[in-house]
C-alpha atoms as a PDB file:
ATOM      1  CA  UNK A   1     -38.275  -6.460  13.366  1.00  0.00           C
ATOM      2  CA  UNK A   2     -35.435  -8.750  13.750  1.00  0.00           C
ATOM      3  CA  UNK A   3     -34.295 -11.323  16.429  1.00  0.00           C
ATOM      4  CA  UNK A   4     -32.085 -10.769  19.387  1.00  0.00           C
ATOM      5  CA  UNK A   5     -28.220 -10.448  18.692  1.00  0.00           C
ATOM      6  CA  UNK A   6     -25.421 -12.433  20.333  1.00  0.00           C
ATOM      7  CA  UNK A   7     -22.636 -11.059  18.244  1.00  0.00           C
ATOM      8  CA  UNK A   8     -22.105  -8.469  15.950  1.00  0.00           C
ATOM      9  CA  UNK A   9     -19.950  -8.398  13.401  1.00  0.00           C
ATOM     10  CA  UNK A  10     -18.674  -5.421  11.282  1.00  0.00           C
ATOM     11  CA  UNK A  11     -17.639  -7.410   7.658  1.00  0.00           C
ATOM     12  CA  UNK A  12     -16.107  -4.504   6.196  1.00  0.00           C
ATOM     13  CA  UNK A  13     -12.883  -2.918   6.537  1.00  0.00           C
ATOM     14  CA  UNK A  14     -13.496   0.814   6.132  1.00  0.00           C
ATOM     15  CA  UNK A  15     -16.507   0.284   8.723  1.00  0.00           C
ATOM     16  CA  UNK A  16     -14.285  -0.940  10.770  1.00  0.00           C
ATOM     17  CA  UNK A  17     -11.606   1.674  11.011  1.00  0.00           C
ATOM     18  CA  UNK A  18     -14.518   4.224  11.178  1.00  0.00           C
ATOM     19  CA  UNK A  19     -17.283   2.895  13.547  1.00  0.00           C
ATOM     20  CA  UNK A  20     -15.742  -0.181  16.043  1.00  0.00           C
ATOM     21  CA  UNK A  21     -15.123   2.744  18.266  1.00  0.00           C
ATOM     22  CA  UNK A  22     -18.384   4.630  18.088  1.00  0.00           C
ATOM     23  CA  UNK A  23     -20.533   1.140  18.212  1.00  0.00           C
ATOM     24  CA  UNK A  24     -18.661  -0.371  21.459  1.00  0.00           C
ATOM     25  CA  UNK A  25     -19.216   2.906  22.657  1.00  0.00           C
ATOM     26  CA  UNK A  26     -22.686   2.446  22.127  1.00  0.00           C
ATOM     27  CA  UNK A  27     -23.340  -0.922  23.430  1.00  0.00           C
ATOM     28  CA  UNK A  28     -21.335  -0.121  26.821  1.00  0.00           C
ATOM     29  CA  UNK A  29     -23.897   3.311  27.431  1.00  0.00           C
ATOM     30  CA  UNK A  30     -26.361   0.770  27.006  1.00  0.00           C
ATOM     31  CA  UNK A  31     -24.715  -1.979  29.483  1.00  0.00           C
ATOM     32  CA  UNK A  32     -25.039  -4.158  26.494  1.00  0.00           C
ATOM     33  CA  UNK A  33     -23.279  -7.782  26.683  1.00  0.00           C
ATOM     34  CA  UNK A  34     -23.255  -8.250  22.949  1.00  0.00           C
ATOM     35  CA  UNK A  35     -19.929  -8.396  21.799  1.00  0.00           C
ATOM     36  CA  UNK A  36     -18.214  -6.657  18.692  1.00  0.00           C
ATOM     37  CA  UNK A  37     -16.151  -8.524  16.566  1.00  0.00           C
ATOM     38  CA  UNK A  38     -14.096  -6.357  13.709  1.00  0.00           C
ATOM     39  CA  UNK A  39     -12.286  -7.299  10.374  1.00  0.00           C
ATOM     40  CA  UNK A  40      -9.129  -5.255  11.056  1.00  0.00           C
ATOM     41  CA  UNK A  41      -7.820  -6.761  14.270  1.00  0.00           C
ATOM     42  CA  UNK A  42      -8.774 -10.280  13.293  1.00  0.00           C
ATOM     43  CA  UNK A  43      -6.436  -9.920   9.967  1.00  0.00           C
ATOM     44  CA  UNK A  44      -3.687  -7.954  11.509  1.00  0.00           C
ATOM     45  CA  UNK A  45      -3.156 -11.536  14.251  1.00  0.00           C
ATOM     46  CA  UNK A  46      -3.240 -13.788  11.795  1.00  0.00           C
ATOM     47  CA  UNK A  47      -0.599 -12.083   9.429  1.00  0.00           C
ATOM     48  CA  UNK A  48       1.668 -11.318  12.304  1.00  0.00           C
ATOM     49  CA  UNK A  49       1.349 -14.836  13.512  1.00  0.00           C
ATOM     50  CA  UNK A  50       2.003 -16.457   9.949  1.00  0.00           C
ATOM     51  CA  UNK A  51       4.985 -14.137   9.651  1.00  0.00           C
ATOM     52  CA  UNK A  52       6.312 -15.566  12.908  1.00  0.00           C
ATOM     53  CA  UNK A  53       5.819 -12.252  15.081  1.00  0.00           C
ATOM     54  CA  UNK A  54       7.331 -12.698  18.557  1.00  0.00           C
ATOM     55  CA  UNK A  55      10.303 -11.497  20.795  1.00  0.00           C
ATOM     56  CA  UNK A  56      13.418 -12.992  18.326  1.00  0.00           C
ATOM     57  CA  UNK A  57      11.356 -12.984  15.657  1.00  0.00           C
ATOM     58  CA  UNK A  58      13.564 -10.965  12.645  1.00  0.00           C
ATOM     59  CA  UNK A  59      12.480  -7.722  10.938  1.00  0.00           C
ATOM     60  CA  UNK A  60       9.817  -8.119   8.163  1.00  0.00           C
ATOM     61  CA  UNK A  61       7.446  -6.596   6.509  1.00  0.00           C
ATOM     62  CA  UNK A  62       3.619  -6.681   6.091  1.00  0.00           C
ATOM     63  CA  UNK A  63       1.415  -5.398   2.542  1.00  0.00           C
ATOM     64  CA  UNK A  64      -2.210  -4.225   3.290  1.00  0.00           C
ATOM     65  CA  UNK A  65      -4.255  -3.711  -0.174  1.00  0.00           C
ATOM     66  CA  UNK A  66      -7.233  -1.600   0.892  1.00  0.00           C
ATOM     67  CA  UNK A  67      -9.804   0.552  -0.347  1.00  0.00           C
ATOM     68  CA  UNK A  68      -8.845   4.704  -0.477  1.00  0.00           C
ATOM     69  CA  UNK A  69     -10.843   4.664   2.902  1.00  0.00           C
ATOM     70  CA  UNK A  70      -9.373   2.922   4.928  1.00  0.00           C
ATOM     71  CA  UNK A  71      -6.219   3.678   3.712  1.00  0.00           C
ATOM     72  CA  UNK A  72      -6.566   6.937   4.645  1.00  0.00           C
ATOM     73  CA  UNK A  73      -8.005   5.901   8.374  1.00  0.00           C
ATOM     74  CA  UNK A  74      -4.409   4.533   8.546  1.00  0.00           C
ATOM     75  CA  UNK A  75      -6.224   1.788  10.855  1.00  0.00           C
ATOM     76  CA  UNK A  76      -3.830  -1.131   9.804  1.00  0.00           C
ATOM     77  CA  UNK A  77      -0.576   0.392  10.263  1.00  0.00           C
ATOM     78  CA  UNK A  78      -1.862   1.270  13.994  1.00  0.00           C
ATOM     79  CA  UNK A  79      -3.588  -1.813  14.432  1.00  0.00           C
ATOM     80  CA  UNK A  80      -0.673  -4.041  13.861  1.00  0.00           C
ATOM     81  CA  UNK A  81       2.134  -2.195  16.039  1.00  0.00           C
ATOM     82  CA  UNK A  82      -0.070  -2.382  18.821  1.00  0.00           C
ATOM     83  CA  UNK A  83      -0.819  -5.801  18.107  1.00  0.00           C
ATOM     84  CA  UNK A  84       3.286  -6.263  17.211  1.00  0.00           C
ATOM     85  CA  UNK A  85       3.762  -5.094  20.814  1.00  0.00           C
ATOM     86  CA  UNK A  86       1.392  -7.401  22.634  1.00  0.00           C
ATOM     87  CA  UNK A  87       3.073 -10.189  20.918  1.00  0.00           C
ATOM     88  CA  UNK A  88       6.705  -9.193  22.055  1.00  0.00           C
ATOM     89  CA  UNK A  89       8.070  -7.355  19.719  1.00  0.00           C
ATOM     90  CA  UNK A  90      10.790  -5.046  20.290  1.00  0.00           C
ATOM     91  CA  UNK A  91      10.439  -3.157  16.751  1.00  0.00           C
ATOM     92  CA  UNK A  92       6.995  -3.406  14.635  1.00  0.00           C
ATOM     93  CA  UNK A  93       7.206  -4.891  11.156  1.00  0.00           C
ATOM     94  CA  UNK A  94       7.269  -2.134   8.415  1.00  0.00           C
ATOM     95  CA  UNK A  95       3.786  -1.478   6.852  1.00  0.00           C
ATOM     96  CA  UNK A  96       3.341  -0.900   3.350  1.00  0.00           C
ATOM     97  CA  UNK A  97      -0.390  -0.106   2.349  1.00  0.00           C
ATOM     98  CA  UNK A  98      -1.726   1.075  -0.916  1.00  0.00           C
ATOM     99  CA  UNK A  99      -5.336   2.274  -1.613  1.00  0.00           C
ATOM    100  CA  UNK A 100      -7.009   0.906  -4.607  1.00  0.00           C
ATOM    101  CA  UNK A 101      -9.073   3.368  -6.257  1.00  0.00           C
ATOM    102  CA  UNK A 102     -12.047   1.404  -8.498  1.00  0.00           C
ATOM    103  CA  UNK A 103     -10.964  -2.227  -7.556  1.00  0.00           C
ATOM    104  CA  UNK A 104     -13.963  -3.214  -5.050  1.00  0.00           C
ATOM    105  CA  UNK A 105     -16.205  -1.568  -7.582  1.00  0.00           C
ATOM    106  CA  UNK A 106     -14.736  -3.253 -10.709  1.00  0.00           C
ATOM    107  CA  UNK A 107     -14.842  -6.430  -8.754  1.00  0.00           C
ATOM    108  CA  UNK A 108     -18.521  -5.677  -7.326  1.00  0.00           C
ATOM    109  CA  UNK A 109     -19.657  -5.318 -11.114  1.00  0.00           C
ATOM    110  CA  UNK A 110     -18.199  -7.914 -12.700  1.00  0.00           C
ATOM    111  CA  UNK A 111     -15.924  -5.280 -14.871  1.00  0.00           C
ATOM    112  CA  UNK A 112     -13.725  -7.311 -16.840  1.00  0.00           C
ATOM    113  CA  UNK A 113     -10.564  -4.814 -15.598  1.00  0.00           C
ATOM    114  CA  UNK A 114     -10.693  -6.114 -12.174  1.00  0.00           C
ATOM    115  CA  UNK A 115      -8.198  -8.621 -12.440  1.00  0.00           C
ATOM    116  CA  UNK A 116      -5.695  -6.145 -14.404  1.00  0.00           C
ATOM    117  CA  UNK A 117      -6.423  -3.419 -11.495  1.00  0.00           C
ATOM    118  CA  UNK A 118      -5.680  -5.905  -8.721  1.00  0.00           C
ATOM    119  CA  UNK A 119      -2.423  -6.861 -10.512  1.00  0.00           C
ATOM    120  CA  UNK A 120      -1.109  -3.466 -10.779  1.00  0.00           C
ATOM    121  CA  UNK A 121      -2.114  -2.268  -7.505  1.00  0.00           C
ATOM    122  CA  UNK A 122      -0.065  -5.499  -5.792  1.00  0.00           C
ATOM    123  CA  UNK A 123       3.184  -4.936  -8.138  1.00  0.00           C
ATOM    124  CA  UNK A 124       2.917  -1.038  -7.267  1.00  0.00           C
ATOM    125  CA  UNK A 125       2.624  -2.221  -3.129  1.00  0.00           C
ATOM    126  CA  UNK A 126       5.771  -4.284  -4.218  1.00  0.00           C
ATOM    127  CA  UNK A 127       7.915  -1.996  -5.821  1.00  0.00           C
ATOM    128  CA  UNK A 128       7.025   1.122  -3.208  1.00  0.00           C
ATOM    129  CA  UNK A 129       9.309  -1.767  -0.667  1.00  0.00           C
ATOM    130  CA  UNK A 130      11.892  -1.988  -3.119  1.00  0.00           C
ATOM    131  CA  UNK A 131      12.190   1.775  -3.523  1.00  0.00           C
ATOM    132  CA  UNK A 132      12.244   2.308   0.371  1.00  0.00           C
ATOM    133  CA  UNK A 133      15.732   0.848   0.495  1.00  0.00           C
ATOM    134  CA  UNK A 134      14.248  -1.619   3.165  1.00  0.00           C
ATOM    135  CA  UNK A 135      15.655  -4.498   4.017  1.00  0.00           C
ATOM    136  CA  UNK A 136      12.480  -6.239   5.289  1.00  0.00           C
ATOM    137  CA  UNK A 137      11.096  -8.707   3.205  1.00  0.00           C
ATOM    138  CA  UNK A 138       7.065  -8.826   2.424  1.00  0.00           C
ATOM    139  CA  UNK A 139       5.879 -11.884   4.131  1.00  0.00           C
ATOM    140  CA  UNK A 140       2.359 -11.423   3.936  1.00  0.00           C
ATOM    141  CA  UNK A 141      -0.152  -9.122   2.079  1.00  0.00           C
ATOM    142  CA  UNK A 142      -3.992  -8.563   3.918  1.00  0.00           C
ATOM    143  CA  UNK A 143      -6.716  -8.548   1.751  1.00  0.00           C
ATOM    144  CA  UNK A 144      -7.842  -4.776   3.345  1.00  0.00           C
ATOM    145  CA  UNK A 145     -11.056  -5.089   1.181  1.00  0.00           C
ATOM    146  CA  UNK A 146     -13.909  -8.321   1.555  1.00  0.00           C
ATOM    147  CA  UNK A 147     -13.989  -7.967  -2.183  1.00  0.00           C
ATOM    148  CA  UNK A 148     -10.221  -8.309  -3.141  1.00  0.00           C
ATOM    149  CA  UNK A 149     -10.074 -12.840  -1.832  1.00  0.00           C
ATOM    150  CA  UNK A 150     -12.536 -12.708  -5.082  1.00  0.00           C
ATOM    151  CA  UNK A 151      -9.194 -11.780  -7.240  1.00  0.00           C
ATOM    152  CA  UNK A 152      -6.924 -14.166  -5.449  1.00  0.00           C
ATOM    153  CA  UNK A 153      -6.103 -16.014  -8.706  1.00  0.00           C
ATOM    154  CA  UNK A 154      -5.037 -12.272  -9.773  1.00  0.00           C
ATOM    155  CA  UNK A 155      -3.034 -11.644  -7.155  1.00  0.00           C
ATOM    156  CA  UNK A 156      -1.478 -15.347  -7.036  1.00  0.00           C
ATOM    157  CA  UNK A 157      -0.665 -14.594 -11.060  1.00  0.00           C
ATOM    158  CA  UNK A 158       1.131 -11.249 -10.182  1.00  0.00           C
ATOM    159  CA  UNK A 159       2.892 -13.026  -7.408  1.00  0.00           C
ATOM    160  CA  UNK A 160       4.446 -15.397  -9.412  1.00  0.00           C
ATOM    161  CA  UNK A 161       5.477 -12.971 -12.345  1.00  0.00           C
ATOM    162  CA  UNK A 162       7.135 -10.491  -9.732  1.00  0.00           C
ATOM    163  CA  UNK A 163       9.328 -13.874  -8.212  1.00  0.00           C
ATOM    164  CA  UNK A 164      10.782 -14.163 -11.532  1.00  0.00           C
ATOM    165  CA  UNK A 165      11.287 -10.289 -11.639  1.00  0.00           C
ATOM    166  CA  UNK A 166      14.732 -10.188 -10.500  1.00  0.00           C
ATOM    167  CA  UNK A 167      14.210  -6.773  -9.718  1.00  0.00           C
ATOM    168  CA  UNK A 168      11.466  -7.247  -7.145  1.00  0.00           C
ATOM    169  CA  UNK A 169      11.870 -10.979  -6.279  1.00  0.00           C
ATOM    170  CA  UNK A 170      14.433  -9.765  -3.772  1.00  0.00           C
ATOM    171  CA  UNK A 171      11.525  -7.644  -1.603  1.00  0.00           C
ATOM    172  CA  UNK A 172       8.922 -11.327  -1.464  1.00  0.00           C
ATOM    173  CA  UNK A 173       9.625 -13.371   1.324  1.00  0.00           C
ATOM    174  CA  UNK A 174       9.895 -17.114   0.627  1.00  0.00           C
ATOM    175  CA  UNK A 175       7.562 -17.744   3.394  1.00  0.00           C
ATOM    176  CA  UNK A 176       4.693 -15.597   1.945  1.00  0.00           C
ATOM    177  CA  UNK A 177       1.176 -15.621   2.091  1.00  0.00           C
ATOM    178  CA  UNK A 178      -1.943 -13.785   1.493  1.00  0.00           C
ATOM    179  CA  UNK A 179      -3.887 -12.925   4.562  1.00  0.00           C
ATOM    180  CA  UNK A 180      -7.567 -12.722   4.248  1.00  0.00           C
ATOM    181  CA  UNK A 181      -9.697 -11.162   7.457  1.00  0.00           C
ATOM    182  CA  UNK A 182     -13.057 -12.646   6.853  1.00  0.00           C
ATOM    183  CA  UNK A 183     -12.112 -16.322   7.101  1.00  0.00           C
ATOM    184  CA  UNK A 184      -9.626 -15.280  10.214  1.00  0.00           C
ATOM    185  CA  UNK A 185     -12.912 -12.816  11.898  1.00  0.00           C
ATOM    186  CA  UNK A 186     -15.294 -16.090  11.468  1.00  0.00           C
ATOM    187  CA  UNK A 187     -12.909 -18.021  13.357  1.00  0.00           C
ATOM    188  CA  UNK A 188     -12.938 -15.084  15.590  1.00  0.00           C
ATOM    189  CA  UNK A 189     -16.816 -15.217  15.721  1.00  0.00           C
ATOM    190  CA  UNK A 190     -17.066 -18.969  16.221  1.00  0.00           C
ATOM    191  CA  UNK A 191     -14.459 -18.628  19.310  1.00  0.00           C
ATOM    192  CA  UNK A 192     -15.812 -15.615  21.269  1.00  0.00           C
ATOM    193  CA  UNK A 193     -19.683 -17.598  20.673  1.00  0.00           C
ATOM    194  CA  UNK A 194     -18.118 -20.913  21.739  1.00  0.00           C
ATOM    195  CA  UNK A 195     -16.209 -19.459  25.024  1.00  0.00           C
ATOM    196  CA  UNK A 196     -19.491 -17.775  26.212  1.00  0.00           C
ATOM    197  CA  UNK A 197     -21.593 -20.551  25.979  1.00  0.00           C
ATOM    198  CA  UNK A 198     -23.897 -19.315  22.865  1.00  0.00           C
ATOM    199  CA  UNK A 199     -22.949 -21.533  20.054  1.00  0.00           C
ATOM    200  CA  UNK A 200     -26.315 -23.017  18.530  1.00  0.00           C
ATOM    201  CA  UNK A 201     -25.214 -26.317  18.217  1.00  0.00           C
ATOM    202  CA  UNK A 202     -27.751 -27.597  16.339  1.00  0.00           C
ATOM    203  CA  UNK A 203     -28.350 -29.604  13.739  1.00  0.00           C
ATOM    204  CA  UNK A 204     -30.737 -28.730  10.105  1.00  0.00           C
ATOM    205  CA  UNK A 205     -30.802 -25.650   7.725  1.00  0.00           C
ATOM    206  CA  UNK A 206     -30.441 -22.459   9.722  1.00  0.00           C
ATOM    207  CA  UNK A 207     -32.069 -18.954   8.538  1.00  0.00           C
ATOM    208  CA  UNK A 208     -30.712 -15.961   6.641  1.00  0.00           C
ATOM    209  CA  UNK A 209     -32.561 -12.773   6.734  1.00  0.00           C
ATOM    210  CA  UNK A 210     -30.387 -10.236   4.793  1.00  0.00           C
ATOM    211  CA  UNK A 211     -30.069  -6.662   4.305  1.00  0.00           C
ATOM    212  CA  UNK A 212     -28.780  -3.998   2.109  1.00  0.00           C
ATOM    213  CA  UNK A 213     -28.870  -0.564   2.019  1.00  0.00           C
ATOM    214  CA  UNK A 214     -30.019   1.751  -0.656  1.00  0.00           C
ATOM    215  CA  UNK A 215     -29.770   5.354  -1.303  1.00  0.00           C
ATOM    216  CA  UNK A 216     -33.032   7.956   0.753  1.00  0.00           C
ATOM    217  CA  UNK A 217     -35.751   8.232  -1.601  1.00  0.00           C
ATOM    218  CA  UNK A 218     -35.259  12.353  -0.480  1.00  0.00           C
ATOM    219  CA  UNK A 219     -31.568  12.854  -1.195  1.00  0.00           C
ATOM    220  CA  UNK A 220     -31.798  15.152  -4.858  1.00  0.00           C
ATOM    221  CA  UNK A 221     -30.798  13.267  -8.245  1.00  0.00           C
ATOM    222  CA  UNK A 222     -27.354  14.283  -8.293  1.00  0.00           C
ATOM    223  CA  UNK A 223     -26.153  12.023  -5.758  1.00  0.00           C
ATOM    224  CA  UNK A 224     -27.685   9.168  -7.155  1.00  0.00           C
ATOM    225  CA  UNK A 225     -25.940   6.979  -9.736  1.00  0.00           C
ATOM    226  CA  UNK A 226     -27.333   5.220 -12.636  1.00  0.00           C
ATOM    227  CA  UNK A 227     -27.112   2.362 -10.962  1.00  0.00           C
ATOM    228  CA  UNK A 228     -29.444   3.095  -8.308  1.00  0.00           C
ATOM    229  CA  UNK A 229     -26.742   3.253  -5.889  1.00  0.00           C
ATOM    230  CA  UNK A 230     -24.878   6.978  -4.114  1.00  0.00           C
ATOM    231  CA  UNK A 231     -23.054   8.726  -6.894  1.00  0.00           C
ATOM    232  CA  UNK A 232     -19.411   7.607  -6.778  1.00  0.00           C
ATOM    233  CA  UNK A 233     -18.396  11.370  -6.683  1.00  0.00           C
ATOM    234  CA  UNK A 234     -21.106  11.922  -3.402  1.00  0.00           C
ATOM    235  CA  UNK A 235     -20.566   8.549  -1.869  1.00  0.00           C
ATOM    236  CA  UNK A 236     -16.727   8.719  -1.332  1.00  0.00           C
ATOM    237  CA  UNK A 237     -16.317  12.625  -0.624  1.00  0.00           C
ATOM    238  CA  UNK A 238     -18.547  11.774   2.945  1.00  0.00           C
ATOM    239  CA  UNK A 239     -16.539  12.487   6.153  1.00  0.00           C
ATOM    240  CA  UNK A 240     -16.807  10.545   9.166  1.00  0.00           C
ATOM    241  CA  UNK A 241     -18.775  12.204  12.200  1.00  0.00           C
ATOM    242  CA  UNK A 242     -21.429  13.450   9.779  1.00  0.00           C
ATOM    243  CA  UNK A 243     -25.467  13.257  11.195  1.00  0.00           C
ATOM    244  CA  UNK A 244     -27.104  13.446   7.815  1.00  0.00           C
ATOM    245  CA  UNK A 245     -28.462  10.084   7.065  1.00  0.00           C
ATOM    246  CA  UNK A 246     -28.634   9.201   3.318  1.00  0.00           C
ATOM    247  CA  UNK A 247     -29.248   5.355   3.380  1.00  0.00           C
ATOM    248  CA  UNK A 248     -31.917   3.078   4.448  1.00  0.00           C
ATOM    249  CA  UNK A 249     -31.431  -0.926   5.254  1.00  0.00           C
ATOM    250  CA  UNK A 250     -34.075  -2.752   3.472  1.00  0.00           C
ATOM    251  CA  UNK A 251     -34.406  -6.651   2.799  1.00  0.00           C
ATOM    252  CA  UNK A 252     -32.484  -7.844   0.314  1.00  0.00           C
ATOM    253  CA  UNK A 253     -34.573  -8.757  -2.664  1.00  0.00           C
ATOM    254  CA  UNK A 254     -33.652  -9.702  -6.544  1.00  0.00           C
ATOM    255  CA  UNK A 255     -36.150  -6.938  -6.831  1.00  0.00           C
ATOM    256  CA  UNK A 256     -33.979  -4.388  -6.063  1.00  0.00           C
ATOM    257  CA  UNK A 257     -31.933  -4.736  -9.322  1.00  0.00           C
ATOM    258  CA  UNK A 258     -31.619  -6.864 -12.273  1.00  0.00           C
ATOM    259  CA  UNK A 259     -31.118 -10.548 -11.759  1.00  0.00           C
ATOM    260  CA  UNK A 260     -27.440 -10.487 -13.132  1.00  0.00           C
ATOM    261  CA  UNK A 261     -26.259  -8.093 -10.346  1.00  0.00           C
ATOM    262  CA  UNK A 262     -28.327  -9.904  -7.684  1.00  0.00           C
ATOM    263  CA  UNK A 263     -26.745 -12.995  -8.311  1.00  0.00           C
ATOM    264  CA  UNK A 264     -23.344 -11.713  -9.080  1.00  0.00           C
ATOM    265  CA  UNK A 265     -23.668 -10.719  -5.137  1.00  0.00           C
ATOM    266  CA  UNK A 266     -24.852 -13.814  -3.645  1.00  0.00           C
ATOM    267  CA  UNK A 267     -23.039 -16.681  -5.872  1.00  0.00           C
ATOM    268  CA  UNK A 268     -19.922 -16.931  -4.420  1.00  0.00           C
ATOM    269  CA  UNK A 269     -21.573 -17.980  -1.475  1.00  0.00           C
ATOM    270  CA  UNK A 270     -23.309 -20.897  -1.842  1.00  0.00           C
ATOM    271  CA  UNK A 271     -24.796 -21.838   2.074  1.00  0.00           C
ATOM    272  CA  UNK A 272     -25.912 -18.174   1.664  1.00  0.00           C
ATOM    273  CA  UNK A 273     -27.409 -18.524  -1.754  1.00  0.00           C
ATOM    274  CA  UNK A 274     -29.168 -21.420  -0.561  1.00  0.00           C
ATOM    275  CA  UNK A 275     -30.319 -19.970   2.515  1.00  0.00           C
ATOM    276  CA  UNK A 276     -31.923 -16.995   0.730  1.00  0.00           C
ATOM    277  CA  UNK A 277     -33.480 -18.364  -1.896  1.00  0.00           C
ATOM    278  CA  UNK A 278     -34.729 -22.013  -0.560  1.00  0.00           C
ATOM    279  CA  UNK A 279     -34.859 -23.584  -4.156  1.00  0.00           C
ATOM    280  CA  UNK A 280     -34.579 -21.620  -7.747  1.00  0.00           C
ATOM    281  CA  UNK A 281     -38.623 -21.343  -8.560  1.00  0.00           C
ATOM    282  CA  UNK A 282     -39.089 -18.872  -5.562  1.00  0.00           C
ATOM    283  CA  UNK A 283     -38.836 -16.034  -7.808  1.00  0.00           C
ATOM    284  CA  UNK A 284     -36.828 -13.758  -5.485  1.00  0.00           C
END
């Protein structure tokens, strides 16, 4: 059982691209007032407004680093013309996008590699610009993954070697920046709450009840890893539109996996840490 909604908010980009649709949907058959608030749009405003997007502004170009997903959804390119348009724009900024196979994974458990793959993913985004024979200039990457703002000191190192590349310093923008969607949708959150009147403003610890979901006890062997998780090979062949259900939503519980993966999820965020746990000795 679980409290009343005022907002919901889809934290994940390949969600996102696949289900905003399908859950407004929902929640209008339903006459619903809650509103939906989505990573994609949230990140595609704030890098067109930090690379100056507006009726004179001058041709540039945006990076999107995203899981094979929603790469493949092609939900950024889309989202930010139409957004390019509602600002003014007479052309839309070129898109570059590049799916990283194994980064969110490699960052999700702690695999030393991570840093290396998010490097070579954001040189290869680079030099696909430079090949293109554009003459845009990448102002701003998105972070097209909630995992990748954990390898911003990876990215930020790759940045500064391709600057002194003289073969791809050309393609980076002076002006860049790296966008990331979850800090620009919880400003999002914050302002839709605040303009309807249901910010709790209130003061003292509020409460966290969190959720994960795990593979169907019934779904056969095969397409369960050896982590306990979907079998990579399974999990990313799904297509969307699909009725079988395979995963459950259960409360999330250091009992669900060893304590190094439990708190390799919850320790770079320390108000939700805190919020979870109460104090160290309550053995969750």
């Amino acid at each position: 059982r679980k409290s009343p909604a005022k907002i919901v908010v889809i934290a994940c980009n390949t969600a996102t691209a696949y289900g905003l649709s399908g859950i407004e949907a929902a929640l209008a058959a339903i006459a619903s007032p809650v509103r939906v608030v989505g990573v994609v749009n949230a990140g595609s405003r704030s890098a067109l407004e930090r690379c100056g997007a507006g009726p004179d502004a001058k041709p540039f170009a945006i990076g999107v680093l995203s899981t094979p997903g929603t790469d493949a959804s092609g939900i950024y390119p889309k989202t930010i013309a139409a957004e390019a348009t509602r600002m003014g724009m007479k052309t839309a900024p070129r898109v570059v996008t590049r799916g990283c196979d194994n980064l969110a994974d490699a960052i999700q458990f702690g695999r030393p590699e991570a840093a290396g793959i998010a490097r070579r993913y954001f040189r290869e985004l680079v030099e696909e610009l430079g090949s293109s024979d554009s003459t845009e200039r990448l102002k701003a990457v998105i972070f097209g993954c909630t995992h990748y703002p954990f390898m911003r000191t990876a990215f930020e190192s790759a940045l500064q070697e391709m600057r002194a590349d003289p073969k791809l310093s050309p393609y980076i923008d002076e002006a860049f920046s790296f966008v990331d969607p979850g800090v620009e949708t919880a400003a999002e959150c914050r302002a839709v709450l605040a303009s309807e009147g249901l910010l709790a403003n209130r003061s003292g610890e509020s409460q966290v009840a969190a959720f994960v979901s795990v593979p169907c006890a019934d779904l056969p062997a095969e397409r369960i890893g050896k982590d306990g998780t979907l079998e990579d090979g399974y999990k990313y062949s799904r297509k969307p539109g699909r009725d079988i259900v395979d995963t459950k939503f259960v409360p999330l519980d250091a009992g669900l996996s060893d304590r190094e993966r439990f708190n390799r999820v919850i320790e770079p965020l320390p108000a939700v840490r805190r919020r979870l746990l109460g104090h160290e000795n309550t053995g969750r």
